[in-house]
Protein backbone atom coordinates (compact mmCIF):
# COMPACT_ATOMS: atom_id res chain seq x y z
CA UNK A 1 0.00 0.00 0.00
CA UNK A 2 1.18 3.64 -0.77
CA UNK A 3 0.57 6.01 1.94
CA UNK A 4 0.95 9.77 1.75
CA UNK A 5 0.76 11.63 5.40
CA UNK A 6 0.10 15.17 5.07
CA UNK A 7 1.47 17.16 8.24
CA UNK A 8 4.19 15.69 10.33
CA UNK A 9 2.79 16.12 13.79
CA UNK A 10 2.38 13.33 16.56
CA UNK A 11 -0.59 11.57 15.11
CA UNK A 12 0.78 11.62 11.33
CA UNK A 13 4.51 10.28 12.59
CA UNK A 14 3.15 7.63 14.39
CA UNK A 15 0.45 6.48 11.87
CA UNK A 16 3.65 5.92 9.41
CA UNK A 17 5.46 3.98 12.00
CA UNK A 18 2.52 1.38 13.17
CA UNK A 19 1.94 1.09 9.35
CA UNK A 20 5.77 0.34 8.48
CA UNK A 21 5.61 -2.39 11.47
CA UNK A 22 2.59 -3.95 10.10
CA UNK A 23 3.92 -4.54 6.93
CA UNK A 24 7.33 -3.21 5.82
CA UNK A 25 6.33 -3.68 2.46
CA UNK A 26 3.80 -0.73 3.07
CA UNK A 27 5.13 3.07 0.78
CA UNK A 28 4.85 5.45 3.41
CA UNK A 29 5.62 8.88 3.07
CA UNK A 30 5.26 12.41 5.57
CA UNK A 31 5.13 15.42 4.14
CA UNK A 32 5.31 18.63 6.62
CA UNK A 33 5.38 21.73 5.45
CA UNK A 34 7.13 23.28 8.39
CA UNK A 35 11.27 22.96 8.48
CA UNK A 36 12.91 20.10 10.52
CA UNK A 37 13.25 20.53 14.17
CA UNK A 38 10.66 23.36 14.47
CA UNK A 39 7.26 23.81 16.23
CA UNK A 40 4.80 25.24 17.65
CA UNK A 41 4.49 25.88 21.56
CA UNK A 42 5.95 24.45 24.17
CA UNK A 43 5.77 21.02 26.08
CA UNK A 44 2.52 18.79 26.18
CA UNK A 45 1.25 16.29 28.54
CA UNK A 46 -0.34 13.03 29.00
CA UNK A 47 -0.84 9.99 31.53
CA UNK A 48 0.41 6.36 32.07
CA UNK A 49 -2.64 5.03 30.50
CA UNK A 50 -0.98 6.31 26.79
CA UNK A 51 2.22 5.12 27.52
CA UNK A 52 1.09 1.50 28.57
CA UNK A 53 -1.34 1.70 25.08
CA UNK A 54 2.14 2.72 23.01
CA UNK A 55 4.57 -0.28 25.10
CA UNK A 56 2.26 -2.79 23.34
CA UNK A 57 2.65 -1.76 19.75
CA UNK A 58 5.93 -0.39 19.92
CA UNK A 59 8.22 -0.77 22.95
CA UNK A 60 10.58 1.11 21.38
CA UNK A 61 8.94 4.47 20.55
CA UNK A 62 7.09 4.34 23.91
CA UNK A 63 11.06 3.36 25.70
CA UNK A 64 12.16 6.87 24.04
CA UNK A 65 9.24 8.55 24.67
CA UNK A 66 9.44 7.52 28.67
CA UNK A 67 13.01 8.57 28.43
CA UNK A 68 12.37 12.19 26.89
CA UNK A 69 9.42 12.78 29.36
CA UNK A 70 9.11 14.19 33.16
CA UNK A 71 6.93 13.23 35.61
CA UNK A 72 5.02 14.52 38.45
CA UNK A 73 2.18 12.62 40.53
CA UNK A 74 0.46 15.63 42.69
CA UNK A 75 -1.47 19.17 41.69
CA UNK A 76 -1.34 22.46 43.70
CA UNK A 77 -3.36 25.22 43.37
CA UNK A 78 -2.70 29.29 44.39
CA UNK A 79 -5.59 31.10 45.01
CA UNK A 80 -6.20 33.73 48.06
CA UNK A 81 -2.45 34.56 48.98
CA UNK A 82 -2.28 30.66 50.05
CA UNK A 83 -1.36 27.46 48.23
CA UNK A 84 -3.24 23.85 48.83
CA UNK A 85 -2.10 20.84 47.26
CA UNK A 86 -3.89 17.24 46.18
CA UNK A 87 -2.69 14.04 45.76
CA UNK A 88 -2.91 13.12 42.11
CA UNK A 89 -2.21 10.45 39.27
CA UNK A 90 1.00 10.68 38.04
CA UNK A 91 1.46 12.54 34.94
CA UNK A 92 3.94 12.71 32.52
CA UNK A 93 5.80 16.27 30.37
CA UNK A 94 7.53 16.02 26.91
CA UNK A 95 8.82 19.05 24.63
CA UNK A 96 6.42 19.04 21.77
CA UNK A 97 10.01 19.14 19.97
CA UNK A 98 11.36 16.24 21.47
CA UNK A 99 8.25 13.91 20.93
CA UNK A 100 8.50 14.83 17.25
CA UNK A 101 12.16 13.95 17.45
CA UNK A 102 11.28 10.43 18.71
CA UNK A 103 8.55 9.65 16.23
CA UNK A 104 10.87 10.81 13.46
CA UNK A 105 13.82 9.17 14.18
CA UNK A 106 11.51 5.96 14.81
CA UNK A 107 9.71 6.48 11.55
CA UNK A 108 13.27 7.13 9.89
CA UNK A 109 14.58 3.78 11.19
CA UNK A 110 11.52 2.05 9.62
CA UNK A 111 12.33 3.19 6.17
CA UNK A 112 9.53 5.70 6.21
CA UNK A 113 9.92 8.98 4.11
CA UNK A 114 9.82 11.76 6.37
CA UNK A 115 9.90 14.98 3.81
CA UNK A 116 10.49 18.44 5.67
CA UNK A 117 9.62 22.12 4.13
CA UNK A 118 8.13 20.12 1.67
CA UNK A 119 3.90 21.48 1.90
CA UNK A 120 1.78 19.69 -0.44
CA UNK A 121 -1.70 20.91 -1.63
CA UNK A 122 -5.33 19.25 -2.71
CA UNK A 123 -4.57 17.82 -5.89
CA UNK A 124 -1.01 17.50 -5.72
CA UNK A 125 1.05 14.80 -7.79
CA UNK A 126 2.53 13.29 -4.34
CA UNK A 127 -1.09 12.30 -3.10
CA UNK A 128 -2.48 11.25 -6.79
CA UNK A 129 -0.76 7.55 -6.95
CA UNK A 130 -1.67 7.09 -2.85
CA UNK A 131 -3.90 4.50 -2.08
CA UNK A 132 -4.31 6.17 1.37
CA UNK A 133 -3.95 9.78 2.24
CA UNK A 134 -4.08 11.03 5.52
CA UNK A 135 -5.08 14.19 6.42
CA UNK A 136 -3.11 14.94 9.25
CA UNK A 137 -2.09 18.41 8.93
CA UNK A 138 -3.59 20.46 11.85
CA UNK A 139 -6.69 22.43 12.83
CA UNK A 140 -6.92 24.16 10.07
CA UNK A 141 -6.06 21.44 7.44
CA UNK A 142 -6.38 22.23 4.25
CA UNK A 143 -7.06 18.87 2.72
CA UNK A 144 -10.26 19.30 4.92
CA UNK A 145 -11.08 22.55 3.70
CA UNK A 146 -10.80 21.33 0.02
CA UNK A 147 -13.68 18.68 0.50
CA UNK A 148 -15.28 20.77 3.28
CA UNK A 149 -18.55 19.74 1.45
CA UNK A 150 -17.93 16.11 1.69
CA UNK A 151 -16.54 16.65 5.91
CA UNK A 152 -18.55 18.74 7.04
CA UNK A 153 -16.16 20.66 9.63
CA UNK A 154 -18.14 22.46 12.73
CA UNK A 155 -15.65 24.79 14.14
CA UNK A 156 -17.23 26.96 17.44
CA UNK A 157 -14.63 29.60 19.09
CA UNK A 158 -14.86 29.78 22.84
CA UNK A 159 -15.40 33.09 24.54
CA UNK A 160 -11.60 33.18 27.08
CA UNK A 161 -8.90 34.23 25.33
CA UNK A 162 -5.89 32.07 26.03
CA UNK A 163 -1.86 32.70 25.75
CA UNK A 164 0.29 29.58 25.50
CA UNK A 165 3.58 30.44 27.17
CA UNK A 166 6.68 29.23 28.67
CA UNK A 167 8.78 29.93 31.52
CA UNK A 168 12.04 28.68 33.18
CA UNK A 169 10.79 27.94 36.82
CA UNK A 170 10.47 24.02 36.91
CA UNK A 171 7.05 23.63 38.87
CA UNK A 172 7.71 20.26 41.00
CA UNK A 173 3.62 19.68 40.38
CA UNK A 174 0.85 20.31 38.01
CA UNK A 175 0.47 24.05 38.83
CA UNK A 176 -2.77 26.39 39.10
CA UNK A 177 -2.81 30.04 39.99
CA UNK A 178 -5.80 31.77 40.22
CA UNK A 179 -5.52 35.74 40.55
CA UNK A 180 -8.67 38.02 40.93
CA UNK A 181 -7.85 41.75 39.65
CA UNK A 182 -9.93 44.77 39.40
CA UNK A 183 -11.28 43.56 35.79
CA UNK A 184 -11.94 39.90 36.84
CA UNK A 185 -10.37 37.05 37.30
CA UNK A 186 -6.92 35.52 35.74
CA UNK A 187 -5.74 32.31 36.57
CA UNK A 188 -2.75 29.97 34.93
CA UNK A 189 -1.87 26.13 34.61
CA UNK A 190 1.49 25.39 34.58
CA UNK A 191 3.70 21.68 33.95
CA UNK A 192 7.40 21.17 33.54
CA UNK A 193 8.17 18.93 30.15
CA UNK A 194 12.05 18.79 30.75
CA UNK A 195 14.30 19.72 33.00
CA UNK A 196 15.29 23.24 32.30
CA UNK A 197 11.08 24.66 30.97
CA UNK A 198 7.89 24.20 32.13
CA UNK A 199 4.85 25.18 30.03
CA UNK A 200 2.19 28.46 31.12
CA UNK A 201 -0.61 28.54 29.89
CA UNK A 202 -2.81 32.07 30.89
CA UNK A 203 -6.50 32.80 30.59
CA UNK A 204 -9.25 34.95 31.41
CA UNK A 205 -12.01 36.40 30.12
CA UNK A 206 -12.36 39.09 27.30
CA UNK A 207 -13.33 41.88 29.43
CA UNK A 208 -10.65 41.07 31.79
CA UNK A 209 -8.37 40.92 28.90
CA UNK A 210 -9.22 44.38 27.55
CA UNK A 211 -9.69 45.83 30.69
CA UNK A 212 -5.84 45.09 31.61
CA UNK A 213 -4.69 46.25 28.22
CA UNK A 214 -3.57 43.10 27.25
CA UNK A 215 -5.80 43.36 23.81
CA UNK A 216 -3.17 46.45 22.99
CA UNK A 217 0.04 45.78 25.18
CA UNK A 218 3.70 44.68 23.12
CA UNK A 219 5.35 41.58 24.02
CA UNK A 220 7.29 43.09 27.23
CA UNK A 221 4.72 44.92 29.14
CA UNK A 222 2.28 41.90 28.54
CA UNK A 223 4.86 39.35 29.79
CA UNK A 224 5.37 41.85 33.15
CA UNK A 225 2.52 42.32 34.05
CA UNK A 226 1.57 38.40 33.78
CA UNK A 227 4.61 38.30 35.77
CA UNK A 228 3.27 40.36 38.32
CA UNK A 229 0.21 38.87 38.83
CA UNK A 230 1.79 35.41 38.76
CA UNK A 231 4.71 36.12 41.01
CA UNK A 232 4.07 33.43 43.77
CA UNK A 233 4.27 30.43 41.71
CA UNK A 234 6.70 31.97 38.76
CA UNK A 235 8.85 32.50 41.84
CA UNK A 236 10.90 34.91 40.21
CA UNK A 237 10.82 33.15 36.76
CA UNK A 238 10.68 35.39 33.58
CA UNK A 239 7.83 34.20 31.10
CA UNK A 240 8.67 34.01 27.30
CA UNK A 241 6.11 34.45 23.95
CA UNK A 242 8.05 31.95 22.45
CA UNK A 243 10.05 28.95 22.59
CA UNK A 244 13.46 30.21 21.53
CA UNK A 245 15.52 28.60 18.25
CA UNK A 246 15.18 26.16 16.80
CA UNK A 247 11.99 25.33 18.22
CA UNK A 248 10.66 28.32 16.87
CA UNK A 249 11.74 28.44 13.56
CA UNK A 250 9.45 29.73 11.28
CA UNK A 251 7.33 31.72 14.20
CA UNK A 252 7.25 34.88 12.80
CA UNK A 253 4.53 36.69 14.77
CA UNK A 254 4.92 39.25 17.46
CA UNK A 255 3.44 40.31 20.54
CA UNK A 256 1.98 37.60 23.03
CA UNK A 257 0.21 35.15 20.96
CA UNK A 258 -3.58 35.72 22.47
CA UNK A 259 -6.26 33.80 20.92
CA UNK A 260 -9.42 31.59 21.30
CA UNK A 261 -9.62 28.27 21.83
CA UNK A 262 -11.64 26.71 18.98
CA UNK A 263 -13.15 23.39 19.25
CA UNK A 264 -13.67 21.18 15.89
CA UNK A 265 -16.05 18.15 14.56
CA UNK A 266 -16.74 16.77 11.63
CA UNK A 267 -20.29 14.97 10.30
CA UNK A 268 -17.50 12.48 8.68
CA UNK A 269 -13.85 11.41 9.09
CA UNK A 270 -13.44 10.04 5.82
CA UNK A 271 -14.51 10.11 1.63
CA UNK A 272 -12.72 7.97 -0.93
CA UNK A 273 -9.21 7.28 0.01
CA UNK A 274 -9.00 11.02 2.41
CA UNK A 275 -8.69 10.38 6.18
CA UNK A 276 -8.89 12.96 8.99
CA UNK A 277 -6.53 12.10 11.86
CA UNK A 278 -5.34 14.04 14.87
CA UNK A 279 -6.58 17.97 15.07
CA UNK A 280 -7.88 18.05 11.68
CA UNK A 281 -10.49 15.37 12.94
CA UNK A 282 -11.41 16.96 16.60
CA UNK A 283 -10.06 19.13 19.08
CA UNK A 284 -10.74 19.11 22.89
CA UNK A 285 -9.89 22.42 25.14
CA UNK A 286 -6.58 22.48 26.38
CA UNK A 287 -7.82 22.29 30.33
CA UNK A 288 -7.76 18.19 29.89
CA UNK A 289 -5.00 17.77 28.05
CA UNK A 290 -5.80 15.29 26.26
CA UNK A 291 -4.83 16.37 22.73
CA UNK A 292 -1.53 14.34 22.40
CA UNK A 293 -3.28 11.36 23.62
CA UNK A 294 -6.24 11.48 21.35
CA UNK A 295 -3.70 12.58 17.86
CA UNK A 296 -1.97 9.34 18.81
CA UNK A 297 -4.92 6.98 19.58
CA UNK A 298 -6.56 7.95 16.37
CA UNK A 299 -2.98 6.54 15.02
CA UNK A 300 -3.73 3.44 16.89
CA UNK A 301 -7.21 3.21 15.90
CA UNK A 302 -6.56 3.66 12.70
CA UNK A 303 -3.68 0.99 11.79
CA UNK A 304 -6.21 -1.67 14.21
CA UNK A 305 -8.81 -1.10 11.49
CA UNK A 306 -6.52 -2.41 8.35
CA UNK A 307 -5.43 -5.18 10.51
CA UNK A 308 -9.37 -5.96 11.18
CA UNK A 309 -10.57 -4.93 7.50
CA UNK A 310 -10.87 -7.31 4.29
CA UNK A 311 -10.75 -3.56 2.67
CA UNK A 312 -9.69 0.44 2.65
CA UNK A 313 -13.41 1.63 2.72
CA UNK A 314 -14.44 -1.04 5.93
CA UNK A 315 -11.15 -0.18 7.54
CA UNK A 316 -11.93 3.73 7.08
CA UNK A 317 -16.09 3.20 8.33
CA UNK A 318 -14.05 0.78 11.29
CA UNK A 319 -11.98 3.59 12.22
CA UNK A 320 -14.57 6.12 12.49
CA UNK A 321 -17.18 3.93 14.64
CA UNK A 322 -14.01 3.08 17.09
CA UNK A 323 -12.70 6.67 17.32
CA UNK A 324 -15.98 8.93 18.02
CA UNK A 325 -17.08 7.41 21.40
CA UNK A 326 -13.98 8.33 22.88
CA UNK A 327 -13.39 11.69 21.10
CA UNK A 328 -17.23 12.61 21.86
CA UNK A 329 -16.33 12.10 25.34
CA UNK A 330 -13.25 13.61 25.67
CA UNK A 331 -15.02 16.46 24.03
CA UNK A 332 -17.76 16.54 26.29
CA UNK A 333 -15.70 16.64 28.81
CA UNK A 334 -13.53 19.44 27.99
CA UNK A 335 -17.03 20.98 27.53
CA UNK A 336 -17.52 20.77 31.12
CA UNK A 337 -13.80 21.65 32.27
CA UNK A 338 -14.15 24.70 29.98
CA UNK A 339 -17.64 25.73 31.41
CA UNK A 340 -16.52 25.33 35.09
CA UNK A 341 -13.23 28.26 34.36
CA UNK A 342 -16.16 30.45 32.73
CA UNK A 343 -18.13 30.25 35.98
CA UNK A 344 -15.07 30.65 38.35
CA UNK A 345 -16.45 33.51 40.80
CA UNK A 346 -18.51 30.46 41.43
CA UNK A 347 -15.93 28.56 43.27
CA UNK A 348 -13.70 31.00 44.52
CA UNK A 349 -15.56 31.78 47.29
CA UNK A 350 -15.02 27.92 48.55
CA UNK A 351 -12.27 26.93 50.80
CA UNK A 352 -9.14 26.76 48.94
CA UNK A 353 -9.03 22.77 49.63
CA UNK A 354 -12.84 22.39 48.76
CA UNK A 355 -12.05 24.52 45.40
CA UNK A 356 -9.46 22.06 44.71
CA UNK A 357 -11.39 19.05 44.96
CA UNK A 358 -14.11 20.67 42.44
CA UNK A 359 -10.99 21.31 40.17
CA UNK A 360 -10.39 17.59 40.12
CA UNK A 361 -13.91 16.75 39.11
CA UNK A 362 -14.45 19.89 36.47
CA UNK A 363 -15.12 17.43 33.62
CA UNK A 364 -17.93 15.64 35.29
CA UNK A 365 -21.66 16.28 34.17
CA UNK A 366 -22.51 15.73 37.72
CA UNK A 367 -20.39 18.64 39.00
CA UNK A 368 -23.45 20.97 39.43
CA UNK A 369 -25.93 18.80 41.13
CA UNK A 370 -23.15 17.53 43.88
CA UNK A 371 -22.49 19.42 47.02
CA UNK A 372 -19.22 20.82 47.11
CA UNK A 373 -18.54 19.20 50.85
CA UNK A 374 -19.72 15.81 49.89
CA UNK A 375 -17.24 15.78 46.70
CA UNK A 376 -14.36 17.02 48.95
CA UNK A 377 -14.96 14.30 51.59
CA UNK A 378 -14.95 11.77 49.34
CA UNK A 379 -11.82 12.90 47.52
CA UNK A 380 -9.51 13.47 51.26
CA UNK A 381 -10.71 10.06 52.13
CA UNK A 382 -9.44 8.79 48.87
CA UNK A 383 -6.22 10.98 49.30
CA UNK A 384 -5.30 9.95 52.96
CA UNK A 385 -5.54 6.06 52.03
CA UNK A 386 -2.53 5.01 50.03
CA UNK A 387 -4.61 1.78 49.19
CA UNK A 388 -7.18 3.36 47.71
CA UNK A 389 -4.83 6.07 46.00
CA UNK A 390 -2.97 3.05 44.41
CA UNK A 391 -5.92 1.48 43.34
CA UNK A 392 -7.40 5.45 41.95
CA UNK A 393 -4.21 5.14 39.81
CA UNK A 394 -4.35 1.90 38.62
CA UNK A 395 -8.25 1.94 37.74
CA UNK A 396 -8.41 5.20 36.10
CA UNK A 397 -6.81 4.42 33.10
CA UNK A 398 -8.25 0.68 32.94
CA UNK A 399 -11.47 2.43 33.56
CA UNK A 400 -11.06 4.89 30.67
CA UNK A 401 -10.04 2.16 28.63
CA UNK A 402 -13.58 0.06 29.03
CA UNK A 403 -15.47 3.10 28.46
CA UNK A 404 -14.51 3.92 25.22
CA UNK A 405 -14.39 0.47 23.60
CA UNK A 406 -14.84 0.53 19.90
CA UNK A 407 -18.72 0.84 18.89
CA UNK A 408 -18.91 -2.67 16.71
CA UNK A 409 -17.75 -5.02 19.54
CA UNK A 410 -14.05 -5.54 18.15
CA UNK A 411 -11.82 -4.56 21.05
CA UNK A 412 -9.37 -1.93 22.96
CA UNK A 413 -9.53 0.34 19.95
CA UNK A 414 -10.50 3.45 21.61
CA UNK A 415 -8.46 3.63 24.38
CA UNK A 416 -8.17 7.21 26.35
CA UNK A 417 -5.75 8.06 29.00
């Protein structure tokens, strides 16, 4: 089979490598339009359950992967001039960079073609003698947008405007700062991915964002006076726009990169031989962060279908019914996690420790019709037991797993960490 992957993020990358183990045989070639070693932002994150799903198709990639990544197994929160912290599952940090690094050099090793600054468009002679081509070139994909018709892409903005930064102060847990000003409320998560950056990501609302100038402020009195409001858990830590070279290459914009989150479907996956994979399938708000993990289970997903398949058109339908149970619920739950920052006043006025607890469960549907006490008792009890904190961490991701079986009865396709 020839294969032609449009974009060379995680979800393309790894698609070419699970096809090259399948069947060497397979033509499999990556075109990304972007030069090698550059990105886009900063470090991402994802849980065990991913990294167990990746040791059993590949030990290798997932060995490197493991060995690129950070860890950190507990959350704390600054709100109210204090801090409060909660036990947690143990999560893992990679440079976006560095990932990409690993799933190139694997694909590389497999006798994939990985084909940099190379960006190929609808109709293009590298995609007209593929028997597959996957569209995995982003949000904003522009094999999507050529059979937009045939897709049907949804794309709704969300209201917060969001900056996606980076900073030097290694935070030794998943970090949240919460900061009320006279224009509303501003609040922060922060993760390290190696050992010398941690991601920081800022939101608020618009009117807080306009109200503190940040609609009109340059680059250096945006970044100090985030700074200033963040000073407790930046710790004297300097924030930066942008990751510096090479990781930026190509990043030509200035100013702090503010935007909205936007959140995609599509009424269909596939038409003829076109696949959607990764971001240009689905994207879930960055408050789960789960966008990694769903890129590279669609990759999953998507090989386990040819293996299952007498056919390309039954292994592209297979795909699809596998992949939307989990990516509906991911979605809905970033739905909730996204609805639960927009009604923050809300919570504030909690206890900082009964806050937290709420923070835990901000992608339940049940969040609103639970009182606040009973959901924090439940989680210290949980917390002080280091039985039932081992057991948390090892049924959560089994748990997930179950959930989001594939929708015709074949198996562990649509696994979600």
């Amino acid at each position: 089979m020839r294969i032609s992957c449009v974009g060379g993020g995680p979800a393309g990358l790894f698609l070419a490598v699970l096809m090259k183990l399948r069947d060497p045989a397979h033509e499999v070639t990556v075109y990304e339009r972007r030069p090698e070693g550059s990105t886009y932002g900063w470090g991402v994150t994802y849980w065990a359950g991913l990294l167990e799903s990746l040791e059993r198709v590949d030990p290798v990639c997932a060995g490197a992967m493991r060995d690129q990544s950070v860890r950190w197994s507990d959350g704390t929160a600054f709100i109210h001039g204090g801090t409060t912290t909660h036990r947690g599952d143990e999560g893992f940090g990679i440079g976006r960079r560095e990932l990409l690094g690993v799933l190139t050099e694997r694909a590389r090793g497999l006798g994939v073609r990985v084909e940099f600054s190379h960006e190929v468009a609808p109709g293009a002679a590298e995609l007209a003698g593929a028997d597959l081509v996957v569209a995995s070139d982003g949000v904003n994909s522009r094999l999507r947008s050529a059979w937009a018709e045939d897709f049907g892409p949804r794309l709704t903005r969300g209201r917060h405007m969001y900056a996606w930064l980076g900073t030097s102060k290694m935070f030794d847990s998943f970090t949240f700062a919460f900061e009320e000003t006279e224009h509303g409320w501003v609040w922060c998560y922060g993760y390290k991915y190696s050992n010398e950056r941690s991601t920081f990501v800022v939101e608020c609302g618009p009117d807080t964002w306009r109200g503190l100038g940040l609609d009109r402020a340059g680059e250096a009195e945006s970044l100090e006076l985030l700074q200033r409001l963040f000073v407790k858990p930046l710790d004297g830590h300097a924030l930066l726009a942008r990751p510096p070279a090479p990781e930026a290459a190509g990043q030509q914009q200035a100013g702090v990169p503010w935007q909205n989150f936007r959140t995609l479907s599509n009424r269909t996956w596939h038409r003829g031989n076109v696949v959607l994979l990764g971001d240009a399938a689905h994207t879930t708000h960055f408050s789960i962060g789960a966008g990694t993990t769903l890129a590279l289970e669609d990759a999953l997903a998507l090989a386990d279908a040819f293996d299952r398949s007498p056919g390309l058109s039954e292994a592209l339908r297979r795909y699809e019914r596998s992949r939307r149970p989990a990516v509906l619920a991911a979605q809905s739950a970033a739905r909730y996690s996204a609805r639960w920052f927009g009604n923050l006043p809300r919570y504030t006025r909690l206890p900082p420790e009964q806050m937290f607890a709420l923070l835990g469960q901000r992608h339940s549907p049940l969040l609103p019709y639970v009182p606040p006490t009973l959901y924090y008792r439940v989680d210290s009890a949980v917390n002080r037991s280091e039985a039932l904190l081992r057991f948390k961490r090892w049924l959560g991701p089994r748990l997930g797993r179950a959930l989001h079986r594939d929708g015709d009865g074949d198996g562990d396709v649509g696994r979600r960490s």
